[in-house]
N, C-alpha and C. Protein backbone atom coordinates (compact mmCIF):
# COMPACT_ATOMS: atom_id res chain seq x y z
N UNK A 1 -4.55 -13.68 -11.90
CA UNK A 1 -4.34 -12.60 -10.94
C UNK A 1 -3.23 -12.95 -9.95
N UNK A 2 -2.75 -14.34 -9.35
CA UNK A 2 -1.93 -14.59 -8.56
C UNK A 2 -0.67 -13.68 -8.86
N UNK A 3 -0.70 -14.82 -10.31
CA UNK A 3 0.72 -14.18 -11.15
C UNK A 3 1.40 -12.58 -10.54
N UNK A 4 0.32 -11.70 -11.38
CA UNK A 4 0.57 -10.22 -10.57
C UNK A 4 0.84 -9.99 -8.91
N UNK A 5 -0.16 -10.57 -8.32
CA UNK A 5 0.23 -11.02 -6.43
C UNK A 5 1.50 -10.91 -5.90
N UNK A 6 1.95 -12.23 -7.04
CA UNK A 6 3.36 -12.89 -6.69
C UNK A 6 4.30 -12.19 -7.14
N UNK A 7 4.08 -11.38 -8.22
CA UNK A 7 5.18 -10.44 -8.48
C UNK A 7 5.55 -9.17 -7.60
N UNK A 8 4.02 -8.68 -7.14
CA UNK A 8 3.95 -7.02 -6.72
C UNK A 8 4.75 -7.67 -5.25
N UNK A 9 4.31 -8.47 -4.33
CA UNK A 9 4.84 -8.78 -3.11
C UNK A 9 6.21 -9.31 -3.30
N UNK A 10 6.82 -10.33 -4.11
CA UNK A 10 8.45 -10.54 -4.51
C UNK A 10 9.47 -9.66 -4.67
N UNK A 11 8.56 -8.54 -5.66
CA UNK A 11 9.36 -7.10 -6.21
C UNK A 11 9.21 -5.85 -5.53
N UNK A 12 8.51 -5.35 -4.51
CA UNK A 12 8.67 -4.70 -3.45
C UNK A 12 9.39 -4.54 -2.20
N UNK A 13 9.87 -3.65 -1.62
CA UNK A 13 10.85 -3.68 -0.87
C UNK A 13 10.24 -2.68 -0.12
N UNK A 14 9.39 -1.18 -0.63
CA UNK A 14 9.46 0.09 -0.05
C UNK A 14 8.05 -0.16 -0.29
N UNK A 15 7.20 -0.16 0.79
CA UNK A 15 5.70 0.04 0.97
C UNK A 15 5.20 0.85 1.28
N UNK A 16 4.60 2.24 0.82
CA UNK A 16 3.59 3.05 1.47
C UNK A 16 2.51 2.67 1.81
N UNK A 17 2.26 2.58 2.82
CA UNK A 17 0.69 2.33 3.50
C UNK A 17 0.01 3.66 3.81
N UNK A 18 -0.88 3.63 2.83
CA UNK A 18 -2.34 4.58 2.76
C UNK A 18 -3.28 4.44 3.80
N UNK A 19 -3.47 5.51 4.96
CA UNK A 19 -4.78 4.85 5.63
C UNK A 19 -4.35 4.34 7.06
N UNK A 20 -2.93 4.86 6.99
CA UNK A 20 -1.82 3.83 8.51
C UNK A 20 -2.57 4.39 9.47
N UNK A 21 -2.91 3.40 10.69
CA UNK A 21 -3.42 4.05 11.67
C UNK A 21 -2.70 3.64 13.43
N UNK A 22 -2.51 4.47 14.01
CA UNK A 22 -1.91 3.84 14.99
C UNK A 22 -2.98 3.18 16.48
N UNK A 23 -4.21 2.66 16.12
CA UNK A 23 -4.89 1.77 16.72
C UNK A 23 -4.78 0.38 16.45
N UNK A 24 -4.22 -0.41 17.51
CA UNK A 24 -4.14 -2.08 17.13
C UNK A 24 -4.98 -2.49 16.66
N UNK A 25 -6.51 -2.16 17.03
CA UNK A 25 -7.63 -2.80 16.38
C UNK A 25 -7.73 -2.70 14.93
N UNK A 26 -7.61 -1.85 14.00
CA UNK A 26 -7.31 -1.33 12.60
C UNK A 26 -6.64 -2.54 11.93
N UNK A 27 -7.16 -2.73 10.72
CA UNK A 27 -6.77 -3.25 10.15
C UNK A 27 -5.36 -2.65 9.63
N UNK A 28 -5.38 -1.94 9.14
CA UNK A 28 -3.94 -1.14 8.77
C UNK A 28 -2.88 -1.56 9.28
N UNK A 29 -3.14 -1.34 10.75
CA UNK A 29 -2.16 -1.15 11.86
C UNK A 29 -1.42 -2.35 11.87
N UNK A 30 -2.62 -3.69 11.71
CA UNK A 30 -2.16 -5.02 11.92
C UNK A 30 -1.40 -5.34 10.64
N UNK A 31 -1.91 -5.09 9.46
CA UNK A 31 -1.06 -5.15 8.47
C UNK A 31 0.33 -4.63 8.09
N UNK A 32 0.20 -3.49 8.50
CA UNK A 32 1.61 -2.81 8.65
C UNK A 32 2.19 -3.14 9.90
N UNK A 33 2.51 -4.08 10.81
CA UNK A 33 2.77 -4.63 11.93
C UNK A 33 3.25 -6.31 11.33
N UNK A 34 2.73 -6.95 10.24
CA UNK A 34 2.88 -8.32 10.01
C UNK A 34 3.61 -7.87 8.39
N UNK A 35 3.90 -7.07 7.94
CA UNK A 35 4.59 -6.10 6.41
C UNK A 35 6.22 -6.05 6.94
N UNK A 36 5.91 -5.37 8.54
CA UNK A 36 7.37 -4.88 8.72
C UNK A 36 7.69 -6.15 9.54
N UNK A 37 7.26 -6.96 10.27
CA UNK A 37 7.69 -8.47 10.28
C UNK A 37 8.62 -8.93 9.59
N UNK A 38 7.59 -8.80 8.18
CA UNK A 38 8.67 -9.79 7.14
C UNK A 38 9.29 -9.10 6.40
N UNK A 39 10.14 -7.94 6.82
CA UNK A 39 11.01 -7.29 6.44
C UNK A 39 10.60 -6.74 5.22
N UNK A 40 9.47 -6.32 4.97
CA UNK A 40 9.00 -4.99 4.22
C UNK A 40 9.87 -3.74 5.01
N UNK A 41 9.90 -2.49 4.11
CA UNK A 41 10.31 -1.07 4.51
C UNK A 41 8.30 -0.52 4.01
N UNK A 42 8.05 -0.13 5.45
CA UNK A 42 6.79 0.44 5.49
C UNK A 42 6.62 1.74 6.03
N UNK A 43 6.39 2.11 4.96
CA UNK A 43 6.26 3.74 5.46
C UNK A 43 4.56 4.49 5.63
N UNK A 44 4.23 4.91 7.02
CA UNK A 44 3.15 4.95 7.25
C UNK A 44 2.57 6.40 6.38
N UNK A 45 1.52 6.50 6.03
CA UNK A 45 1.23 7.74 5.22
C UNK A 45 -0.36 8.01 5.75
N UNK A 46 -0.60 9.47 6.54
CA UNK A 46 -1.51 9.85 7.08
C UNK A 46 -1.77 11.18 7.29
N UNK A 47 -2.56 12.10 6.56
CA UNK A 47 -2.05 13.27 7.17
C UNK A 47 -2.39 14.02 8.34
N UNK A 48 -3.50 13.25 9.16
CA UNK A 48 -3.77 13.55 10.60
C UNK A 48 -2.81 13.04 11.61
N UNK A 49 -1.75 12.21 11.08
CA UNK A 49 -0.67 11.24 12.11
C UNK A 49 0.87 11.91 12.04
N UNK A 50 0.55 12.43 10.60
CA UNK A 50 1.90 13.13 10.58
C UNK A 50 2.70 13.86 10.91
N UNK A 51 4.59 13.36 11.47
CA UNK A 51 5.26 13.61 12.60
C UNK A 51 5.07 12.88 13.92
N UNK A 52 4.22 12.18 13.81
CA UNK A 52 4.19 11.31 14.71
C UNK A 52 5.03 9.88 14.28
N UNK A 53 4.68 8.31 14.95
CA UNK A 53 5.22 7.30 14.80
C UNK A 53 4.52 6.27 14.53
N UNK A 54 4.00 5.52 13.70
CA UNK A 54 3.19 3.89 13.60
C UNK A 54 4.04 3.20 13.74
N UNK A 55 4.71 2.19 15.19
CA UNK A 55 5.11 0.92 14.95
C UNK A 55 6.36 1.51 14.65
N UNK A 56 6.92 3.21 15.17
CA UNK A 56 8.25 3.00 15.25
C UNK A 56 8.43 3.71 14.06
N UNK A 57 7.53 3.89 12.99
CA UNK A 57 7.85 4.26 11.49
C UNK A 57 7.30 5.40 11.51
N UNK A 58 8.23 7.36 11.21
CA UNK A 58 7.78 8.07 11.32
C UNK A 58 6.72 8.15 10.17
N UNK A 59 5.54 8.91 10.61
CA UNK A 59 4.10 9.07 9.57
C UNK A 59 4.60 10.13 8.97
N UNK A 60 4.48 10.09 7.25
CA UNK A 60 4.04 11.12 6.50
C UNK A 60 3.14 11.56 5.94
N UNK A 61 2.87 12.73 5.58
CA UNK A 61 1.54 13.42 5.27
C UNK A 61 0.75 13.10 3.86
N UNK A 62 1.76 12.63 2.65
CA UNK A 62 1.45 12.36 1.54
C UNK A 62 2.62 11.68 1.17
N UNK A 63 2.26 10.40 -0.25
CA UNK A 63 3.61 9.77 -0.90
C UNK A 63 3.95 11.04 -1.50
N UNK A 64 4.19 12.47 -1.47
CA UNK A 64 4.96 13.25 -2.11
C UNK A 64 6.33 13.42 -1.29
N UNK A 65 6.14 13.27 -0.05
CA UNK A 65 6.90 13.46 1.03
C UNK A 65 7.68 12.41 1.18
N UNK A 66 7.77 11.25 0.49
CA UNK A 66 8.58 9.66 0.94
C UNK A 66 9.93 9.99 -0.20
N UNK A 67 11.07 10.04 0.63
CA UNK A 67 12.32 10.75 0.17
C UNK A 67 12.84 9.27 -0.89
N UNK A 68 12.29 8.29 -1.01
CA UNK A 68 12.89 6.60 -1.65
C UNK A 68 12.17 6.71 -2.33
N UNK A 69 12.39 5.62 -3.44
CA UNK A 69 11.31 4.94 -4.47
C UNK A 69 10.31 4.19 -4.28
N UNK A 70 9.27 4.33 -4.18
CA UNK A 70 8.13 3.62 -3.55
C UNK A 70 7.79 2.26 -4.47
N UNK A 71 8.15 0.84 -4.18
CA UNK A 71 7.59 -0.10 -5.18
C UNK A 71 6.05 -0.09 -5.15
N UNK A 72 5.35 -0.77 -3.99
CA UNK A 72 3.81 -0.54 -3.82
C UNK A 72 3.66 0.57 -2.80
N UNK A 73 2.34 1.13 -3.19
CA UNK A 73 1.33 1.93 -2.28
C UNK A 73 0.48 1.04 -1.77
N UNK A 74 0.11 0.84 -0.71
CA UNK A 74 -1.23 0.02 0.14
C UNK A 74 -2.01 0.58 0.26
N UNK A 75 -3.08 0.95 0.05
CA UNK A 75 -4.47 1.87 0.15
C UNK A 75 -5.22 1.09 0.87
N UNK A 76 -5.48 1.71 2.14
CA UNK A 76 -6.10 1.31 3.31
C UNK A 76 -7.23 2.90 3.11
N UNK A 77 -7.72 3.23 2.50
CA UNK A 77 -8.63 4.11 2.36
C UNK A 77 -10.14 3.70 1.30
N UNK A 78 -11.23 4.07 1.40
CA UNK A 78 -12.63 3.57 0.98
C UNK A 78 -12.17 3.69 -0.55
N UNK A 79 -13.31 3.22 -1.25
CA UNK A 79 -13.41 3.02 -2.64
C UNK A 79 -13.27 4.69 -3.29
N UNK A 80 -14.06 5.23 -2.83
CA UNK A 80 -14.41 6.63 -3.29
C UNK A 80 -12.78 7.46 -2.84
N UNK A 81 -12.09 7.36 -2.28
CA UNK A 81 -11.11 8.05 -2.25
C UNK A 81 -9.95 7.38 -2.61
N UNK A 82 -10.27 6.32 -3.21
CA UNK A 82 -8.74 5.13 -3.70
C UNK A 82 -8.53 5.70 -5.04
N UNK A 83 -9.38 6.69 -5.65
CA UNK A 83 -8.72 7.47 -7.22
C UNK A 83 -8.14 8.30 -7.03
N UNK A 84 -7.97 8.77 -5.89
CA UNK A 84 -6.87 10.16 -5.51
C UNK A 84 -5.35 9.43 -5.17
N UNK A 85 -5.20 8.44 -4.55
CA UNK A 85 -4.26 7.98 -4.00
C UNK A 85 -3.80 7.05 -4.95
N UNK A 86 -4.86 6.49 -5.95
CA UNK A 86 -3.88 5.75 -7.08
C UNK A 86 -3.23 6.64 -8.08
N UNK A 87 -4.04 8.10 -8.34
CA UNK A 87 -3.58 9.25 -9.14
C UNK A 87 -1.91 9.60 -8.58
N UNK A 88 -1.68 9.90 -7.30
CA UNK A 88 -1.10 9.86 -6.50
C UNK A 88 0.25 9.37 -6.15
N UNK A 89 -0.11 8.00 -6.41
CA UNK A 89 0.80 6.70 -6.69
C UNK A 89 1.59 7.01 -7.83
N UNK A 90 1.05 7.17 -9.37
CA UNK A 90 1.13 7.19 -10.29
C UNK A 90 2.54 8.65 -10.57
N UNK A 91 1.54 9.52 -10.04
CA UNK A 91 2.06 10.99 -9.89
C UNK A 91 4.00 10.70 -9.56
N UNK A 92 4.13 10.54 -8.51
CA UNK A 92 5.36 9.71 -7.63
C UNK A 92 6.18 8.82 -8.37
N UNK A 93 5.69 7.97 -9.41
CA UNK A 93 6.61 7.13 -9.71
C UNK A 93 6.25 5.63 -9.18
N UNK A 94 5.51 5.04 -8.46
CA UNK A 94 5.42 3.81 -7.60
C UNK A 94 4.69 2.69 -8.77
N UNK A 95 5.52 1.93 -8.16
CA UNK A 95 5.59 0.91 -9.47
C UNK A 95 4.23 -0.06 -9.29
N UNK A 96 3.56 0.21 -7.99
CA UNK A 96 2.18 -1.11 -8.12
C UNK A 96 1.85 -0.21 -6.91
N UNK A 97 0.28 -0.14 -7.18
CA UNK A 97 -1.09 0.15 -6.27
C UNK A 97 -1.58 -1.17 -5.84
N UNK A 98 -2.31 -1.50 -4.80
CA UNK A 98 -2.50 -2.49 -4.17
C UNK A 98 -4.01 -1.93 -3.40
N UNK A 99 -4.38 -2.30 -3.81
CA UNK A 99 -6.12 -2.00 -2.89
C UNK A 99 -6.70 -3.00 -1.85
N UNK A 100 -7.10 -2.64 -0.90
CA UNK A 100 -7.38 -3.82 -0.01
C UNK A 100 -8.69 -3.79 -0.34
N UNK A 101 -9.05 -5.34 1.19
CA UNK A 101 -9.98 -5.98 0.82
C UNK A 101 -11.49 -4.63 0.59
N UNK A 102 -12.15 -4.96 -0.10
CA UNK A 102 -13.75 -4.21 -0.49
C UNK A 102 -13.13 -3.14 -1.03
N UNK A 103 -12.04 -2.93 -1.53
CA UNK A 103 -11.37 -1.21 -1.91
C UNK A 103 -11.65 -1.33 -3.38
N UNK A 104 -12.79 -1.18 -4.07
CA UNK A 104 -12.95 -1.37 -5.85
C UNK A 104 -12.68 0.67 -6.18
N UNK A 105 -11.66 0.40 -7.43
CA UNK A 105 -11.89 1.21 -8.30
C UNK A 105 -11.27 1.16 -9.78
N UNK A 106 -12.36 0.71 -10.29
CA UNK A 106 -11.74 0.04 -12.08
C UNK A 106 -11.71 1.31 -12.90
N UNK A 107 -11.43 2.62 -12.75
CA UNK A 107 -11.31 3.13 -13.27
C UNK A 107 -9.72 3.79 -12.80
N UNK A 108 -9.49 4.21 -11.78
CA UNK A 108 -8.31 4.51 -11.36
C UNK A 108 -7.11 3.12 -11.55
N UNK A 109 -7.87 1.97 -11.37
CA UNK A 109 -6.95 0.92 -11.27
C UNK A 109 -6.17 0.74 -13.50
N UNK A 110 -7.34 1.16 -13.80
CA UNK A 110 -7.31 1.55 -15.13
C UNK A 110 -6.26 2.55 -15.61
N UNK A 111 -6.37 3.30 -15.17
CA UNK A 111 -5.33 4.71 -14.84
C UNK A 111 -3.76 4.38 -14.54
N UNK A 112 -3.64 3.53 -14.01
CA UNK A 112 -2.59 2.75 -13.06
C UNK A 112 -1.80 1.77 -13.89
N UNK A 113 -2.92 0.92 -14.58
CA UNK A 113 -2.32 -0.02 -15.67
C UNK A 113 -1.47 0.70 -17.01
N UNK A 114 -2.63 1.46 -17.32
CA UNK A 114 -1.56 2.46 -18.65
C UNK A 114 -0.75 3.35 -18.14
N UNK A 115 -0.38 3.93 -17.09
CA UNK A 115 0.83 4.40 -16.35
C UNK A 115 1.88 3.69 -16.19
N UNK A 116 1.80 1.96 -16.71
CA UNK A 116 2.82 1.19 -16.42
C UNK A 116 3.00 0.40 -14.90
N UNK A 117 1.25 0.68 -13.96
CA UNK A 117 1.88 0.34 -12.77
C UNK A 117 0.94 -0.97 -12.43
N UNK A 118 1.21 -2.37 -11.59
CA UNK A 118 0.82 -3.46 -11.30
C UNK A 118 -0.11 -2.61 -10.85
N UNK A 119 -1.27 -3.82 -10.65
CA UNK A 119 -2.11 -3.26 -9.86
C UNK A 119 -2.63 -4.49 -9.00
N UNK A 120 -3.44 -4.53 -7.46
CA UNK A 120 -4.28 -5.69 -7.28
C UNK A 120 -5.12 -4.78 -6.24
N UNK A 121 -6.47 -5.59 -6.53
CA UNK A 121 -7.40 -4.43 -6.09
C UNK A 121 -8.52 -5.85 -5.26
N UNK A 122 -8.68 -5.49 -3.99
CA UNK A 122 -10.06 -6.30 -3.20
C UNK A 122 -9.16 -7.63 -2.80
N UNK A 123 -8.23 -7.35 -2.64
CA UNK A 123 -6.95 -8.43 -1.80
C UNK A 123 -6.15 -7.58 -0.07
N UNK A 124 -5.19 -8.92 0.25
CA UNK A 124 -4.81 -8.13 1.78
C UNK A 124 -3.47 -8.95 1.51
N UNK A 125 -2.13 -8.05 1.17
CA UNK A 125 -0.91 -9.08 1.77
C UNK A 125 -0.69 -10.18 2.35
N UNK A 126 -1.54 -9.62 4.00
CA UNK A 126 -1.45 -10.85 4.98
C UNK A 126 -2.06 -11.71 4.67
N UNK A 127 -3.35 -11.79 4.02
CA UNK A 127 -3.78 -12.90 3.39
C UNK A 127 -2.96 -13.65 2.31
N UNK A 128 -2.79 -12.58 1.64
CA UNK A 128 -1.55 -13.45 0.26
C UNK A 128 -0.33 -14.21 0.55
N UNK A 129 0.13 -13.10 1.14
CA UNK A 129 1.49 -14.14 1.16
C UNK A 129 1.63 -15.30 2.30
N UNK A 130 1.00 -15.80 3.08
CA UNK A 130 0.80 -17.02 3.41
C UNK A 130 0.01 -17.81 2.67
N UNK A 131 -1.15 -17.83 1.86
CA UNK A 131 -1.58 -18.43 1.32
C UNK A 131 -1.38 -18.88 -0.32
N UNK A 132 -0.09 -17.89 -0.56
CA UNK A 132 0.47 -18.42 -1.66
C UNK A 132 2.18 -18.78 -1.65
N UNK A 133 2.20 -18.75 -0.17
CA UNK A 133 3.69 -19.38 0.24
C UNK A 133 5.20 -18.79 0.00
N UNK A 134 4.66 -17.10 0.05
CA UNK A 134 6.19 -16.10 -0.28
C UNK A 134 6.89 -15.98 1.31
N UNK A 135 7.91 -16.35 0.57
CA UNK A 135 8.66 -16.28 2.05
C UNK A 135 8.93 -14.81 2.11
């Protein structure tokens, strides 16, 4: 599973974050705050936030609306709604879904694989890429 890790975070450039929230406490928030750190392009995706700003990055309403090529989607949203947003993903063109931590769905992630797209599912960036040493 690293293997895939190390690729989806190396080969990404354009991040949609699913779930962006503009409360510091949020996990999201902090993640997409330590993403655009290390010079990720993070584009916040919310549709109660949208037109507004996360961290400076205007919010859009859906990845239908992200005018670039999306490498990963970040799904910061529950298990039960991570098959819409990997459908979603897929729909768009985005080359790897990324599910955070407790985010299971082996059937959409399924969906994702024969679409041609990476997948890593019940992981966190910020955890990864320090602990597997991507600069």
């Amino acid at each position: 599973m690293d293997e895939v890790v190390i690729k989806v975070l190396n080969q990404s450039k354009v991040i949609a974050l699913v779930g962006a929230s503009p409360k510091p406490e949020r996990a999201s928030f902090r993640v997409m705050n330590y993403l655009l750190a290390r010079g990720y392009d993070v584009i916040p995706v919310n549709p109660l936030k949208a037109g507004s700003d996360i961290l400076g990055q205007p919010v859009v309403a859906s990845l239908a609306e992200i005018e670039k090529p999306i490498d990963m989607v970040d799904v910061f949203r529950n298990s039960e709604a991570a098959g819409a947003v990997i459908d979603e993903a897929i729909q768009v063109g985005a080359k790897a879904v990324w599910l955070q931590l407790d985010v299971i769905h082996e059937a959409g992630a399924q969906r994702a694989r024969d679409a041609g797209l990476d997948v890593v599912m019940d992981r966190c960036p910020k955890i990864e890429i320090p602990r597997l040493g991507i600069e």
